[in-house]
PDB file of N, CA and C in Angstrom:
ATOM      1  N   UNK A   1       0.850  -1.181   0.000  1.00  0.00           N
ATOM      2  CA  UNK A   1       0.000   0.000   0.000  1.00  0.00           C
ATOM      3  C   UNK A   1       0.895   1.245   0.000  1.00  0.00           C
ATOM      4  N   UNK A   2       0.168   2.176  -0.703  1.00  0.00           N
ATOM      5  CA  UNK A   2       1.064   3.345  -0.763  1.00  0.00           C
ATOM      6  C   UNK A   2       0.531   4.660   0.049  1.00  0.00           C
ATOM      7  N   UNK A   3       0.958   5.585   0.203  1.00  0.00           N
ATOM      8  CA  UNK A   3       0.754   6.665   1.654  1.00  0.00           C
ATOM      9  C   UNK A   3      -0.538   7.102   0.774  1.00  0.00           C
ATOM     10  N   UNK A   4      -0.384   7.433  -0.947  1.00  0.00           N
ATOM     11  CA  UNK A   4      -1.021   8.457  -1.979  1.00  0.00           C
ATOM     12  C   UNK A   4      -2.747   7.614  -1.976  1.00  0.00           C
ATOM     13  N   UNK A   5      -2.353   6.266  -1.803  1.00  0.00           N
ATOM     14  CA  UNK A   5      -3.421   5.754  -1.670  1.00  0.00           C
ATOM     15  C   UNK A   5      -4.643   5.571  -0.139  1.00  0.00           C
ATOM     16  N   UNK A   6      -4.256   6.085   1.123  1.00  0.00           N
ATOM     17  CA  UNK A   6      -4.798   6.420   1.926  1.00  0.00           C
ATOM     18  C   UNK A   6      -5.938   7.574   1.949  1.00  0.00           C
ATOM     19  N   UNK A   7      -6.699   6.984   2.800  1.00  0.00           N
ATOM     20  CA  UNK A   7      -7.603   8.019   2.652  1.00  0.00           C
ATOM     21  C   UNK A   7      -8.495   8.092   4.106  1.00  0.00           C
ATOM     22  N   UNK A   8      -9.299   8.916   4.889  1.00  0.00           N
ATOM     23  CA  UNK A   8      -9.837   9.024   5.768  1.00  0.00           C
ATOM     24  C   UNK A   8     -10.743   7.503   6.131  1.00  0.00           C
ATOM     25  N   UNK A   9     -10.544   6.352   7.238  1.00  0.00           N
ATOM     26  CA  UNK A   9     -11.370   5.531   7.160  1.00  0.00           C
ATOM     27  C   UNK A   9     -11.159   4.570   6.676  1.00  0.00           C
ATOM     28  N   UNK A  10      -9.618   4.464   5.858  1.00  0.00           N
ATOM     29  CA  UNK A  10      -8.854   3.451   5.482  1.00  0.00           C
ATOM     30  C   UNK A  10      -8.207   2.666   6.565  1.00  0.00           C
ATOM     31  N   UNK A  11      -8.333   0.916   7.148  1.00  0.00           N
ATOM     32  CA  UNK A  11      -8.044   0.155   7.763  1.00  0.00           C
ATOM     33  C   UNK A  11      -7.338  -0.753   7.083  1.00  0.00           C
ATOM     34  N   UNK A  12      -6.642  -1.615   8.025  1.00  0.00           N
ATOM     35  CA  UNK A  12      -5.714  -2.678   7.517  1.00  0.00           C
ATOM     36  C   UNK A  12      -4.450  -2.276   7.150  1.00  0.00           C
ATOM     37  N   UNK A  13      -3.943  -1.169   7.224  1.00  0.00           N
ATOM     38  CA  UNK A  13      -3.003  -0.007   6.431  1.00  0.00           C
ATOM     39  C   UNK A  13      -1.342  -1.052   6.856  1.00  0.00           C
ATOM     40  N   UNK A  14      -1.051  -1.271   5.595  1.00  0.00           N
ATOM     41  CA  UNK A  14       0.025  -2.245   5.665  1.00  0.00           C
ATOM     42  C   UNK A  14       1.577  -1.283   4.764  1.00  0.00           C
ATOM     43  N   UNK A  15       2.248  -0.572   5.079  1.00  0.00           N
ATOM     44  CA  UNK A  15       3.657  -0.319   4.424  1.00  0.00           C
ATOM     45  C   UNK A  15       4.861  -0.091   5.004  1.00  0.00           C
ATOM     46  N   UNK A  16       5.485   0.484   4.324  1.00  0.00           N
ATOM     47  CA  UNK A  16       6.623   0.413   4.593  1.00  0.00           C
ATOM     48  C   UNK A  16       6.995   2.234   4.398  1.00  0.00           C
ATOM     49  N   UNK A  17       8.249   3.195   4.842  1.00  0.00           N
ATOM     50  CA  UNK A  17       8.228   4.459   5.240  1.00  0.00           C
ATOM     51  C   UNK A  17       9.134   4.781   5.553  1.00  0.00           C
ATOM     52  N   UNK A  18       9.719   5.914   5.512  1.00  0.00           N
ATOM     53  CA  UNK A  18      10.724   6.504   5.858  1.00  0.00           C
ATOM     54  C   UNK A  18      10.802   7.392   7.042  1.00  0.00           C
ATOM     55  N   UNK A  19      11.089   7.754   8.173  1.00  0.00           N
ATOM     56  CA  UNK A  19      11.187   8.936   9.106  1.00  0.00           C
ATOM     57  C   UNK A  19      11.124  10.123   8.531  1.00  0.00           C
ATOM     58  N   UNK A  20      10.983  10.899   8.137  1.00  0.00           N
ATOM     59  CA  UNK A  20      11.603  12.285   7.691  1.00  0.00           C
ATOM     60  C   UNK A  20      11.430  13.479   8.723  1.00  0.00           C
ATOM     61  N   UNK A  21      10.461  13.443   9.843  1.00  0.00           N
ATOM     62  CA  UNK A  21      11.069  14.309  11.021  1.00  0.00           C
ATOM     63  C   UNK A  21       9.501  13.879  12.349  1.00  0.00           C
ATOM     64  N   UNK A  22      10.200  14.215  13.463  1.00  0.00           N
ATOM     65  CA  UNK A  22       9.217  13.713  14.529  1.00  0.00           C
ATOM     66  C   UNK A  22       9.026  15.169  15.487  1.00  0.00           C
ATOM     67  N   UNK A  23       7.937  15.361  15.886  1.00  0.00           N
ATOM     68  CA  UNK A  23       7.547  16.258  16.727  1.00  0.00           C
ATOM     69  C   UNK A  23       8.120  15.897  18.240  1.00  0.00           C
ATOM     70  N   UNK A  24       8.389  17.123  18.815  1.00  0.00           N
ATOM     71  CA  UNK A  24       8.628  16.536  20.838  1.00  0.00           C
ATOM     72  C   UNK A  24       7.226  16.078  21.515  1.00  0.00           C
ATOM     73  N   UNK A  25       7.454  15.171  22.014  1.00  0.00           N
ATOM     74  CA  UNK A  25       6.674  14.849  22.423  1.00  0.00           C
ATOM     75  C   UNK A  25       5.495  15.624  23.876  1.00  0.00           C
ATOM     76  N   UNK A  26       4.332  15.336  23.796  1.00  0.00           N
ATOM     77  CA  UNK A  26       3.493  16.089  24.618  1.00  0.00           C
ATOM     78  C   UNK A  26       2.921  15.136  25.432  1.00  0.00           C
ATOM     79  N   UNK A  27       2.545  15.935  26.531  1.00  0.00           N
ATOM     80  CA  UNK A  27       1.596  14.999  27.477  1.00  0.00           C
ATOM     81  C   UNK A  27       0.248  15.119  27.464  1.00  0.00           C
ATOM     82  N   UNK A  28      -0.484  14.293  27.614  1.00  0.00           N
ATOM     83  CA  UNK A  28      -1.985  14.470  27.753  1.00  0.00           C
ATOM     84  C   UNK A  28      -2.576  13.205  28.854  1.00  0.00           C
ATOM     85  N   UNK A  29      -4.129  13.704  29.248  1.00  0.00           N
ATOM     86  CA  UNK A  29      -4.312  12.944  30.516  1.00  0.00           C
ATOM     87  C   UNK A  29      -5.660  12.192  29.493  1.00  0.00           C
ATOM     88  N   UNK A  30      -5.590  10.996  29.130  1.00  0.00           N
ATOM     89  CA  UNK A  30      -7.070  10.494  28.371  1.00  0.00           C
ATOM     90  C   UNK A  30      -7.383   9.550  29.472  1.00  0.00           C
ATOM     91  N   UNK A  31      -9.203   9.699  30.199  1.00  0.00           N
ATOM     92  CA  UNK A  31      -9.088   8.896  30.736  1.00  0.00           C
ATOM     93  C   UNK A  31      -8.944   8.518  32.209  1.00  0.00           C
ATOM     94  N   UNK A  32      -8.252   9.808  32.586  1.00  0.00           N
ATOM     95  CA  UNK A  32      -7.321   9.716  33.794  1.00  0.00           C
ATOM     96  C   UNK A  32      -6.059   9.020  33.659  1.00  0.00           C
ATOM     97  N   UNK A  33      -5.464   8.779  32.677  1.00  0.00           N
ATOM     98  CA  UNK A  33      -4.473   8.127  32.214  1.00  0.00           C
ATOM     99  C   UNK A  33      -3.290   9.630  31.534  1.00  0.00           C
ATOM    100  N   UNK A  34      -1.945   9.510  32.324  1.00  0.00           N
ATOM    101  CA  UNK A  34      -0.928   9.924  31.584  1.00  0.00           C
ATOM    102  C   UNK A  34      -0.083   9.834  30.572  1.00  0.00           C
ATOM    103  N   UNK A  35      -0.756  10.272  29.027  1.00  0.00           N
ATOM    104  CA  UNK A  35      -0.159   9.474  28.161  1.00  0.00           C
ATOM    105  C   UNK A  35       1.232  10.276  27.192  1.00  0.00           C
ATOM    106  N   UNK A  36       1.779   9.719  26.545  1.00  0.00           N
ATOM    107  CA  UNK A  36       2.603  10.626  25.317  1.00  0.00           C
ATOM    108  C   UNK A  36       2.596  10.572  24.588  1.00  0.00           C
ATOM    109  N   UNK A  37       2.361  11.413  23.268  1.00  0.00           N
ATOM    110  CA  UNK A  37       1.836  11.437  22.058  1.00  0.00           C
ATOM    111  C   UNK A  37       2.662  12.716  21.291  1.00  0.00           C
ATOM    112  N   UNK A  38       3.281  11.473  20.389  1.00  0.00           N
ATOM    113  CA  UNK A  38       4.138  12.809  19.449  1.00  0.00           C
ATOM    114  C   UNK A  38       3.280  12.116  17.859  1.00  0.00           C
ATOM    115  N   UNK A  39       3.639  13.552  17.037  1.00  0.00           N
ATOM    116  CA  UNK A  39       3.559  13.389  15.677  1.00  0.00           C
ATOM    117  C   UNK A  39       4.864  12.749  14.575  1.00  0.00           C
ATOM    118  N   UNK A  40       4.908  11.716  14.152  1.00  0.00           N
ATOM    119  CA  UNK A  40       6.215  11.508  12.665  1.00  0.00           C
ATOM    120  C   UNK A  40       5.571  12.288  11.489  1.00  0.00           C
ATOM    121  N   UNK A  41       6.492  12.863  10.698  1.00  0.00           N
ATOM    122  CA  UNK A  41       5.893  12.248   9.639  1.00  0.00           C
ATOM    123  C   UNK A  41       7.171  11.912   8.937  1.00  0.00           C
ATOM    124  N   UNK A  42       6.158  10.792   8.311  1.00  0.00           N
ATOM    125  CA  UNK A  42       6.816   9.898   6.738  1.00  0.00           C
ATOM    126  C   UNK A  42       6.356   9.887   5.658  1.00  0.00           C
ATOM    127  N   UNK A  43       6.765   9.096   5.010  1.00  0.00           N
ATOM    128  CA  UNK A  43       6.704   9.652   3.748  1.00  0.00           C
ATOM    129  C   UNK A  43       7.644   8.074   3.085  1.00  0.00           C
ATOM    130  N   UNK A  44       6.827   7.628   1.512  1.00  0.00           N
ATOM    131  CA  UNK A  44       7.168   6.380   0.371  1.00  0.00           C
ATOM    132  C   UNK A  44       7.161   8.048  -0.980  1.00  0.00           C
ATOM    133  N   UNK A  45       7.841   6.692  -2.112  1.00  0.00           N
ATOM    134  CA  UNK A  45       7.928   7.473  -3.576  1.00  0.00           C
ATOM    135  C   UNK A  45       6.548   8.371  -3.706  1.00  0.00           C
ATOM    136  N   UNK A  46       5.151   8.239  -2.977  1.00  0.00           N
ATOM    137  CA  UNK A  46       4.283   8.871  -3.049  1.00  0.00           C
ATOM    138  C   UNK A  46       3.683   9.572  -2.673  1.00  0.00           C
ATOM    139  N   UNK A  47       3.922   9.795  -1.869  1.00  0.00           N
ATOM    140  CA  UNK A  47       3.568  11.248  -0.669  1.00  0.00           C
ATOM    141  C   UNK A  47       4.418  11.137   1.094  1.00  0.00           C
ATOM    142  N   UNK A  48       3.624  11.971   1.151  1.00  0.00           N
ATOM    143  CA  UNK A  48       3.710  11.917   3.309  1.00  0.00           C
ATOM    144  C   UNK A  48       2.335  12.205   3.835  1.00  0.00           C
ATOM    145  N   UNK A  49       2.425  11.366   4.959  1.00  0.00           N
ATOM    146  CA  UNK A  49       1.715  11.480   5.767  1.00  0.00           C
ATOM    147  C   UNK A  49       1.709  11.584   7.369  1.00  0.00           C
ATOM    148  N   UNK A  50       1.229  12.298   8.224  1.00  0.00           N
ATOM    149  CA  UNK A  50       1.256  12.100   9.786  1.00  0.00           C
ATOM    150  C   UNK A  50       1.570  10.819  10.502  1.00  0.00           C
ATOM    151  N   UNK A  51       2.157  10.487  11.204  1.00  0.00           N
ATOM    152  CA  UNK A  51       1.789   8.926  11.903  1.00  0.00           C
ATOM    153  C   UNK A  51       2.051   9.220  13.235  1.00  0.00           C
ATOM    154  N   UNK A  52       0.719   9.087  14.135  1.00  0.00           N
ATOM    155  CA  UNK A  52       0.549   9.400  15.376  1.00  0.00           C
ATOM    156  C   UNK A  52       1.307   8.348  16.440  1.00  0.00           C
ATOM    157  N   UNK A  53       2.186   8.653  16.952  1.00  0.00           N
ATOM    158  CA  UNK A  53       3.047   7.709  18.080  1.00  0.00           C
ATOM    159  C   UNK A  53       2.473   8.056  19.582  1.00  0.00           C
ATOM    160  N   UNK A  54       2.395   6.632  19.864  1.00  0.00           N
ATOM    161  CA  UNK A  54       1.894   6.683  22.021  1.00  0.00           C
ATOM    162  C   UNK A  54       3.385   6.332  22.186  1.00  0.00           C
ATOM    163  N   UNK A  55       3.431   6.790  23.714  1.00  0.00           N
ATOM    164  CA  UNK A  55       3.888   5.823  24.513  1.00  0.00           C
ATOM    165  C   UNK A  55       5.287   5.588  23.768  1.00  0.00           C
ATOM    166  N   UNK A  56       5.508   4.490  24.030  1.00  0.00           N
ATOM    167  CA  UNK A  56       6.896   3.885  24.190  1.00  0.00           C
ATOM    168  C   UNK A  56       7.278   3.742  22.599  1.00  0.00           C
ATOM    169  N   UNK A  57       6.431   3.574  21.429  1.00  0.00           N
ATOM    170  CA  UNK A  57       6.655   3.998  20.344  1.00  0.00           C
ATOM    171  C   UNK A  57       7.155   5.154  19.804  1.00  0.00           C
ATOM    172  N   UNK A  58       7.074   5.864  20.619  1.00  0.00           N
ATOM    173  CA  UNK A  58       7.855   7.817  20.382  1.00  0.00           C
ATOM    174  C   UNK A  58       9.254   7.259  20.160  1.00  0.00           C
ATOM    175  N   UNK A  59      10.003   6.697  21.041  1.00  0.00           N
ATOM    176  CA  UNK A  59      11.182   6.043  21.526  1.00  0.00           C
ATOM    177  C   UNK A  59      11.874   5.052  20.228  1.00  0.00           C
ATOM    178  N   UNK A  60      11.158   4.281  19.795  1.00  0.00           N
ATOM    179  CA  UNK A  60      11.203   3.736  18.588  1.00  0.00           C
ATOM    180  C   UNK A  60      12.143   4.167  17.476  1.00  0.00           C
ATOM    181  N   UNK A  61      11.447   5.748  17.194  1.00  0.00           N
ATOM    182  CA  UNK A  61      11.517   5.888  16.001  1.00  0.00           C
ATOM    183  C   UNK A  61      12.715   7.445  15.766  1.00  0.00           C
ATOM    184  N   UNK A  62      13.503   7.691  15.098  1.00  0.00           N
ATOM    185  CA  UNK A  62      13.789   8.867  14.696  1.00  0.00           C
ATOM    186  C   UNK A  62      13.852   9.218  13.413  1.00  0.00           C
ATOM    187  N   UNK A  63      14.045  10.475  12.752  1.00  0.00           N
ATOM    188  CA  UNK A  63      14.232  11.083  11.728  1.00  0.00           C
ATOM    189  C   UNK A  63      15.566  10.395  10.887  1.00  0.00           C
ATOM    190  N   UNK A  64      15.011   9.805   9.669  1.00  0.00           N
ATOM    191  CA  UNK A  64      16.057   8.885   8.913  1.00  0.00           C
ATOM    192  C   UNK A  64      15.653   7.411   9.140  1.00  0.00           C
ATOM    193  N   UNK A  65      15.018   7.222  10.137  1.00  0.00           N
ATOM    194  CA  UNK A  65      14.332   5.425  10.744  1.00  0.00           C
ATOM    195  C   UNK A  65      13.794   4.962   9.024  1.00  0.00           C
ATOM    196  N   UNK A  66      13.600   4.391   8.725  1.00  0.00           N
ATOM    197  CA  UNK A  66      13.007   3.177   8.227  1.00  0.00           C
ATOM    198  C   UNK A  66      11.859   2.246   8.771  1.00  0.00           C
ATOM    199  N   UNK A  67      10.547   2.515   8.719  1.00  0.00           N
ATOM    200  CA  UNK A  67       9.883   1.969   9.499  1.00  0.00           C
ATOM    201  C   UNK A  67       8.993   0.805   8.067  1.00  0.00           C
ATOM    202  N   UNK A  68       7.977   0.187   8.832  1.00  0.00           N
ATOM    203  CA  UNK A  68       6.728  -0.829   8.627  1.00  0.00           C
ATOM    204  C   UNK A  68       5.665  -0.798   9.304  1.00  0.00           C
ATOM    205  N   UNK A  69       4.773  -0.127   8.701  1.00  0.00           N
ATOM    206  CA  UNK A  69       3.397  -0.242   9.903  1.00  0.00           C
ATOM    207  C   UNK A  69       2.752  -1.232   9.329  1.00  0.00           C
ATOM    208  N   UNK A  70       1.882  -1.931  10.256  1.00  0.00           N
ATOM    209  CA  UNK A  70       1.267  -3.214   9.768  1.00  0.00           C
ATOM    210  C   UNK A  70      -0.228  -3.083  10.430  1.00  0.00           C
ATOM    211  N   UNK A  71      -1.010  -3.124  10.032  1.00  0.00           N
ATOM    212  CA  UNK A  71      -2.514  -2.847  10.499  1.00  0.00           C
ATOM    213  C   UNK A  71      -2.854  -1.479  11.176  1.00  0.00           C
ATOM    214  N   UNK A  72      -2.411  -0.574  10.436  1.00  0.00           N
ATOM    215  CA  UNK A  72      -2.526   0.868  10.803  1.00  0.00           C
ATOM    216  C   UNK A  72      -4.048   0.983  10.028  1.00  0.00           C
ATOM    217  N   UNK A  73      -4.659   2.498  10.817  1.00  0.00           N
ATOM    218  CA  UNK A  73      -5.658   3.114  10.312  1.00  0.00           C
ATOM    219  C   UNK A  73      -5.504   4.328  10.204  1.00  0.00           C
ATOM    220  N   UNK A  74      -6.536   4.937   9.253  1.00  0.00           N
ATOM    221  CA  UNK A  74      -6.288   6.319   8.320  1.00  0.00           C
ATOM    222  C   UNK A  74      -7.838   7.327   9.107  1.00  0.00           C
ATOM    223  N   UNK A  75      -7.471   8.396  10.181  1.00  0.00           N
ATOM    224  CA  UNK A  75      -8.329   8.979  10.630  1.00  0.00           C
ATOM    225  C   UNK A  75      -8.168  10.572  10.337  1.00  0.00           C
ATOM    226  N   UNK A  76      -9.117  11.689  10.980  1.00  0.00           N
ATOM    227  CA  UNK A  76      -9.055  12.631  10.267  1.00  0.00           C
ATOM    228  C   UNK A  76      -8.774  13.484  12.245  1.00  0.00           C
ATOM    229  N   UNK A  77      -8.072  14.128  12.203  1.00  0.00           N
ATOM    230  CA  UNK A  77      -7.666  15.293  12.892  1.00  0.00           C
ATOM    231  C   UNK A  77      -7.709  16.620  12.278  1.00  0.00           C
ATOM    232  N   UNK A  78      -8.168  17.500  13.113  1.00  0.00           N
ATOM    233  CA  UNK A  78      -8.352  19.190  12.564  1.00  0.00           C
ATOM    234  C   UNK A  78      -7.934  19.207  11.217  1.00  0.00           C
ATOM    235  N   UNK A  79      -9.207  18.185  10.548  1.00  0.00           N
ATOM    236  CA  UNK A  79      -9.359  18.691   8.800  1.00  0.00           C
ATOM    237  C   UNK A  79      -8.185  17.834   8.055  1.00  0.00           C
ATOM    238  N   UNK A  80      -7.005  16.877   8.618  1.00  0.00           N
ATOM    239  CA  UNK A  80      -5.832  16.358   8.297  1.00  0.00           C
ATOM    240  C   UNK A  80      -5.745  14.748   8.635  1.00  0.00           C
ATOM    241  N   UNK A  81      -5.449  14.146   7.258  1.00  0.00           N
ATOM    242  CA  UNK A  81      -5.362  12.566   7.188  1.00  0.00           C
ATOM    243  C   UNK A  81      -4.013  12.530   8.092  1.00  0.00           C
ATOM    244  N   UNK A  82      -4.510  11.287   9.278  1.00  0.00           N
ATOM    245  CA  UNK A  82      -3.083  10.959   9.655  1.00  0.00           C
ATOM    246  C   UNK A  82      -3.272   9.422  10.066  1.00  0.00           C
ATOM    247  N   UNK A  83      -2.343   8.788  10.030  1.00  0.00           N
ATOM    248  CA  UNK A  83      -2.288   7.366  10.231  1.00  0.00           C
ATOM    249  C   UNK A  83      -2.178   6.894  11.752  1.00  0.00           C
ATOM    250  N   UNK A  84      -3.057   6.165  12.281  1.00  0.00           N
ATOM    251  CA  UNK A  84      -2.489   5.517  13.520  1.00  0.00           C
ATOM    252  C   UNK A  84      -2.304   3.894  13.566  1.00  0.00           C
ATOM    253  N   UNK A  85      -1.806   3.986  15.215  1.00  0.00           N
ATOM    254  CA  UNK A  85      -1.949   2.143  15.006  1.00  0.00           C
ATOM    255  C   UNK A  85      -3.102   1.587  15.835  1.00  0.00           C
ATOM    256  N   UNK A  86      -3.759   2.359  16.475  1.00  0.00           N
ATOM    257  CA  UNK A  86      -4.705   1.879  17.301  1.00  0.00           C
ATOM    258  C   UNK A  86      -4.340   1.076  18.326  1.00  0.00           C
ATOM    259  N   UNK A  87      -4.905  -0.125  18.789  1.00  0.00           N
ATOM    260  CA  UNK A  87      -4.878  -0.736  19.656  1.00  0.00           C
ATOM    261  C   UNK A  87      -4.476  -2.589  18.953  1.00  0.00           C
ATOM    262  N   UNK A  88      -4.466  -2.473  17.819  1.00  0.00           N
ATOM    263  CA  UNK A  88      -3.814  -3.587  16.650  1.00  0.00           C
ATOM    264  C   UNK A  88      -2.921  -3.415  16.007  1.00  0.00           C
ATOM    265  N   UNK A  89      -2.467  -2.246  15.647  1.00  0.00           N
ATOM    266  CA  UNK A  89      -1.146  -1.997  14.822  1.00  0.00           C
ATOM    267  C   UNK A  89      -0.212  -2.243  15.445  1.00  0.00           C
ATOM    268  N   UNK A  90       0.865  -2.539  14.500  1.00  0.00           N
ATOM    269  CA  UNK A  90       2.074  -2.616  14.632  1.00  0.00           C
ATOM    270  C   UNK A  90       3.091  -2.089  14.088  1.00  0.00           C
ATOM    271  N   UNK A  91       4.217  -1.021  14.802  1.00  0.00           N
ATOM    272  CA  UNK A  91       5.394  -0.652  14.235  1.00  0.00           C
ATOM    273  C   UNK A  91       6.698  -1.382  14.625  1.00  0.00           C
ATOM    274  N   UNK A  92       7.465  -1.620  13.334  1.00  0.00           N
ATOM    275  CA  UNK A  92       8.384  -2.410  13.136  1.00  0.00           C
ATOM    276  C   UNK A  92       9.415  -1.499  12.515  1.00  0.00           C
ATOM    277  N   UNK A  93      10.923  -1.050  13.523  1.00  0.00           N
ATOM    278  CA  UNK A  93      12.167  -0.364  12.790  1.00  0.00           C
ATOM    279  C   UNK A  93      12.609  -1.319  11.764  1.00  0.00           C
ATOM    280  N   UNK A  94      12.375  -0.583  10.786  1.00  0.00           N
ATOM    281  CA  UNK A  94      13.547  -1.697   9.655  1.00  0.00           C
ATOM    282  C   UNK A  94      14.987  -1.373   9.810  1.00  0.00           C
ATOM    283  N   UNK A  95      15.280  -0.055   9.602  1.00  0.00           N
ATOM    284  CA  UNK A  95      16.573   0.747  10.028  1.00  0.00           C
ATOM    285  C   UNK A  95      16.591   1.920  10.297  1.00  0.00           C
TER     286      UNK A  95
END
């Protein structure tokens, strides 16, 4: 799958990606829960897109990474497609 081919509401979201830069990370309370939530974005030969990181996935990843998301979903934030992994996805460093 390619980033160009995503679209709001798109599931199963299976590729492969490049780092090209990550936001600092922020805190937020969902829940009563203390969580961390930064922004990537990446980017294939076909576009870029957002990819929302929790938690211990922030840690994962940096600018230049090589990643694989594997059962990601395609949701809409203030008017903007961005990819998450939900509570099934999976991110995998390639390099």
């Amino acid at each position: 799958m390619k980033i160009s081919e995503l679209t709001p509401g798109t599931g199963n979201v299976n590729l492969e990606a490049e780092v090209v830069g990550v936001d600092a990370p922020r805190e937020i309370n969902k829940m009563g829960r203390n969580l961390r939530v930064a922004n990537a974005t990446i980017q294939d030969d076909s576009g870029t897109i957002t990819l929302v990181l929790w938690n211990d996935n922030i840690d994962l990843v940096k600018e230049g990474s090589k990643i694989k998301i594997e059962n990601g979903y395609v949701n809409t934030w203030q008017d903007k497609s961005q990819l998450t992994l939900g509570k099934f996805g999976k991110l995998e460093v390639l390099g």
